[in-house]
N, C-alpha and C. Protein backbone atom coordinates (compact mmCIF):
# COMPACT_ATOMS: atom_id res chain seq x y z
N UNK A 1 48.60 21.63 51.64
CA UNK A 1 48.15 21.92 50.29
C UNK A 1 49.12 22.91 49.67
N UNK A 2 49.13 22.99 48.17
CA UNK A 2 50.31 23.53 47.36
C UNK A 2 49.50 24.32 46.25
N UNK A 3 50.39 24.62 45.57
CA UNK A 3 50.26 25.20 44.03
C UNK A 3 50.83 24.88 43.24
N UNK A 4 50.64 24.25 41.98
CA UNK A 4 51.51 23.86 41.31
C UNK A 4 52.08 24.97 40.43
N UNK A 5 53.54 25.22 40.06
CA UNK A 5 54.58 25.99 39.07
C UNK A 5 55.24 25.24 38.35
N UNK A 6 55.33 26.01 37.52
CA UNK A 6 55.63 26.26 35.92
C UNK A 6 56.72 27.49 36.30
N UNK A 7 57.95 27.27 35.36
CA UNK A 7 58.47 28.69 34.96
C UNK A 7 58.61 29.48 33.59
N UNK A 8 58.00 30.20 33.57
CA UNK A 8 58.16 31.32 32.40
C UNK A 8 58.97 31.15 31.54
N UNK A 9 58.98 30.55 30.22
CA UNK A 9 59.82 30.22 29.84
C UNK A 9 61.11 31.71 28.82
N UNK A 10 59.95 32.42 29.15
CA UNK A 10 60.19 33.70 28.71
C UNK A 10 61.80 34.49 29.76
N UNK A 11 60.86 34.64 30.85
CA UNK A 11 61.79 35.03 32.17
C UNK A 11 62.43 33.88 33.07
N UNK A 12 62.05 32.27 32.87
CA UNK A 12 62.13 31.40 33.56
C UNK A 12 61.90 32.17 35.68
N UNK A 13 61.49 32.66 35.61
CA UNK A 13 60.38 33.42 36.82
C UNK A 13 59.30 32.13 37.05
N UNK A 14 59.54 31.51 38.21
CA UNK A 14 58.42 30.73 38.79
C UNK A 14 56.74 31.60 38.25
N UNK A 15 55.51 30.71 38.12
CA UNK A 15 54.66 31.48 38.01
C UNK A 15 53.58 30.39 38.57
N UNK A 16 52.43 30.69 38.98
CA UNK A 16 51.09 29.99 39.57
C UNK A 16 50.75 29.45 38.06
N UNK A 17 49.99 28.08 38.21
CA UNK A 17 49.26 27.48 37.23
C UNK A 17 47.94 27.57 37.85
N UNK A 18 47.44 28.15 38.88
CA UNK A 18 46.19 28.19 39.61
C UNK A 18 46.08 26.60 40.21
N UNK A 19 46.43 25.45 39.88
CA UNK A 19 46.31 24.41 40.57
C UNK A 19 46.57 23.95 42.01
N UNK A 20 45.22 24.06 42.45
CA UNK A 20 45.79 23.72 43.94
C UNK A 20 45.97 22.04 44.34
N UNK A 21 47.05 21.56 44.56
CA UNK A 21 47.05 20.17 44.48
C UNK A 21 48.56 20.03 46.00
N UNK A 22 48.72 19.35 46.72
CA UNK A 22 49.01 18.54 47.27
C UNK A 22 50.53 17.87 46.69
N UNK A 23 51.77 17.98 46.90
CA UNK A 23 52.72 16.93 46.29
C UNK A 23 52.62 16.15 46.03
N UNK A 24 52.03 14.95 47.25
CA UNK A 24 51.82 13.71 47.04
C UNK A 24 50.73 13.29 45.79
N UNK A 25 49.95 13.87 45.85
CA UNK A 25 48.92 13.67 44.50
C UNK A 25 49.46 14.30 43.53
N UNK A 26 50.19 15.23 43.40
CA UNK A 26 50.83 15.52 42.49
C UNK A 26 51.48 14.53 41.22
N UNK A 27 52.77 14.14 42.63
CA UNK A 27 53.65 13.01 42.00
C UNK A 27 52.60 11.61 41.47
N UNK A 28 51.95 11.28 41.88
CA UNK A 28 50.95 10.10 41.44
C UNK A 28 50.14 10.46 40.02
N UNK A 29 49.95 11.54 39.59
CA UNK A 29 49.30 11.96 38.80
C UNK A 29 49.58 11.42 38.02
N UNK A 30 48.72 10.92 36.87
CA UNK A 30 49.27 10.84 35.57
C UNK A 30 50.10 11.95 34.40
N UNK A 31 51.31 11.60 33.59
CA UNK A 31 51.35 12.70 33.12
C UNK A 31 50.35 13.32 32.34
N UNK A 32 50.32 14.75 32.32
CA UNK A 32 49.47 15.50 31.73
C UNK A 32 49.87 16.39 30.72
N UNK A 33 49.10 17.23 30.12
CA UNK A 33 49.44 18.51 29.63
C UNK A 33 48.64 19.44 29.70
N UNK A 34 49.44 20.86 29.76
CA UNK A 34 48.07 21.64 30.03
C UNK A 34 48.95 23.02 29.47
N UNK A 35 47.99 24.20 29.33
CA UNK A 35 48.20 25.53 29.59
C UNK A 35 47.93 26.42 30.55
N UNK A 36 48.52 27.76 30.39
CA UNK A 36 48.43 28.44 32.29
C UNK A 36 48.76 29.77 31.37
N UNK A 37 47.91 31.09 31.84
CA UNK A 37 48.05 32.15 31.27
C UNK A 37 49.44 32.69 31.95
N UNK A 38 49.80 33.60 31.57
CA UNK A 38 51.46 33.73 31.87
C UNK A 38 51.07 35.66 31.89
N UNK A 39 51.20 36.18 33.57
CA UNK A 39 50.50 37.37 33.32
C UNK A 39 51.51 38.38 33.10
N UNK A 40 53.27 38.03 33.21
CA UNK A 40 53.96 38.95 32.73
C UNK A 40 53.87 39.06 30.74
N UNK A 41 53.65 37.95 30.14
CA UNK A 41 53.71 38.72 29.06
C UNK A 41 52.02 37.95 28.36
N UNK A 42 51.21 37.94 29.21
CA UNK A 42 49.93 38.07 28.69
C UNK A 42 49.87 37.05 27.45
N UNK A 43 50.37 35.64 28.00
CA UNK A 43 50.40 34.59 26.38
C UNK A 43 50.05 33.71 27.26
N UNK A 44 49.53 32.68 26.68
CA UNK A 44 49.28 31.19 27.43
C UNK A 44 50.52 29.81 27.28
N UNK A 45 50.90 29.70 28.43
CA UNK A 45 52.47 28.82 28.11
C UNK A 45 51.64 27.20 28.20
N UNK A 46 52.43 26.83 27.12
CA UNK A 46 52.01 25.24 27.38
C UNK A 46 53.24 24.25 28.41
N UNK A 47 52.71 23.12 28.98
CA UNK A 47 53.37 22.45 30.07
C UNK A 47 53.21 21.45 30.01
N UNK A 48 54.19 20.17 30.13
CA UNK A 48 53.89 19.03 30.69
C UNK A 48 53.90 18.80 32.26
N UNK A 49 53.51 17.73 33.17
CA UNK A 49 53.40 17.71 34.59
C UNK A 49 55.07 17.59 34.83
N UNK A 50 56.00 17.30 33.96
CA UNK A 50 57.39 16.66 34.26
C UNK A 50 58.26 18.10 34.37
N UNK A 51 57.59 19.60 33.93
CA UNK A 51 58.11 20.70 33.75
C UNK A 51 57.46 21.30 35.05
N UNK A 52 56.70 20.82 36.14
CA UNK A 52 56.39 21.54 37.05
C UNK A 52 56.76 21.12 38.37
N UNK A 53 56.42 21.98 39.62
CA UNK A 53 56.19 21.06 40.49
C UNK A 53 55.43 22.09 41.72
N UNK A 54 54.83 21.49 42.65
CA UNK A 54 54.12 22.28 43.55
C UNK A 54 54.79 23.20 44.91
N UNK A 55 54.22 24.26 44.86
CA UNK A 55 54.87 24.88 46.03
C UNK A 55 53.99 25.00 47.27
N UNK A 56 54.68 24.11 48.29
CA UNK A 56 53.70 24.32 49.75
C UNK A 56 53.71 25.37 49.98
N UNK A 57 52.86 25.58 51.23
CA UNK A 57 53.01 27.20 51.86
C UNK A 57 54.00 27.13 52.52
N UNK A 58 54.62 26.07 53.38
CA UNK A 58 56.20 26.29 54.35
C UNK A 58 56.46 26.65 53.14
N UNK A 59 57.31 26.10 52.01
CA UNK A 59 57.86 26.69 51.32
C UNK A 59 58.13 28.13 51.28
N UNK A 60 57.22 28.94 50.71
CA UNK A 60 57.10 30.27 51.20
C UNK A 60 57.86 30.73 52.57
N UNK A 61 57.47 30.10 53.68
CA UNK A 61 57.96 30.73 54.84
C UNK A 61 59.67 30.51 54.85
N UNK A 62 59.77 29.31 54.57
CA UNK A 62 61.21 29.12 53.99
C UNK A 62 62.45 29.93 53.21
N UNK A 63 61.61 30.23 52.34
CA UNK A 63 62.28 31.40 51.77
C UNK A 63 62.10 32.27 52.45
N UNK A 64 61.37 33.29 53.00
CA UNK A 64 60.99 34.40 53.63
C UNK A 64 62.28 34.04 54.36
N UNK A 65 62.11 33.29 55.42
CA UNK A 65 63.06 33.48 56.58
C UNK A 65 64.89 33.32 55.74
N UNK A 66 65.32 32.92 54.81
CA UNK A 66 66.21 32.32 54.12
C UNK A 66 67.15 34.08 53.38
N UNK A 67 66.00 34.31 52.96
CA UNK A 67 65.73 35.89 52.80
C UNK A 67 66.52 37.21 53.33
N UNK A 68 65.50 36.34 54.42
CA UNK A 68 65.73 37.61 55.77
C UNK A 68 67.13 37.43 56.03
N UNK A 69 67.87 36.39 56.41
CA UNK A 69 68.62 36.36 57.00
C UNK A 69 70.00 36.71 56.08
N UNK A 70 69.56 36.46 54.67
CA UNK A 70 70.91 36.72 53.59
C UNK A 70 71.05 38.34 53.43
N UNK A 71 69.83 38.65 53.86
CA UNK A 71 69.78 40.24 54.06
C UNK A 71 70.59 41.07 55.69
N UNK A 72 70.52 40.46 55.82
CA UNK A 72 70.84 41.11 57.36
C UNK A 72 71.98 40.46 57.94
């Protein structure tokens, strides 16, 4: 399971749309549109599904470790 992102179009900064969805259902989705409060500058950004995409949790660990290692 994932989250779907949006980036800020403000900061282009990845941000949560609160959607918890799956890639695969993701990509099948119909397109949509929607809004997602945006908590660095407190506005509501509008989105189509073709401007997002979901982030697994490996993901996360991915980077973490990707991270770590450009650091050290």
């Amino acid at each position: 399971m994932g989250i779907v992102m949006i980036n800020c179009p403000n900061t282009g900064r990845p941000i949560s749309t609160g959607i918890d969805m799956d890639r695969s259902s993701f990509n099948r989705s119909p397109v949509f549109f929607s809004r997602t409060p945006c908590p660095m500058y407190r506005t509501t950004h509008e989105w189509f599904a073709k401007d997002a995409w979901v982030r697994e949790e490996y993901d996360d660990k991915v980077t973490s470790a990707s991270t770590t290692l450009q650091l050290t």
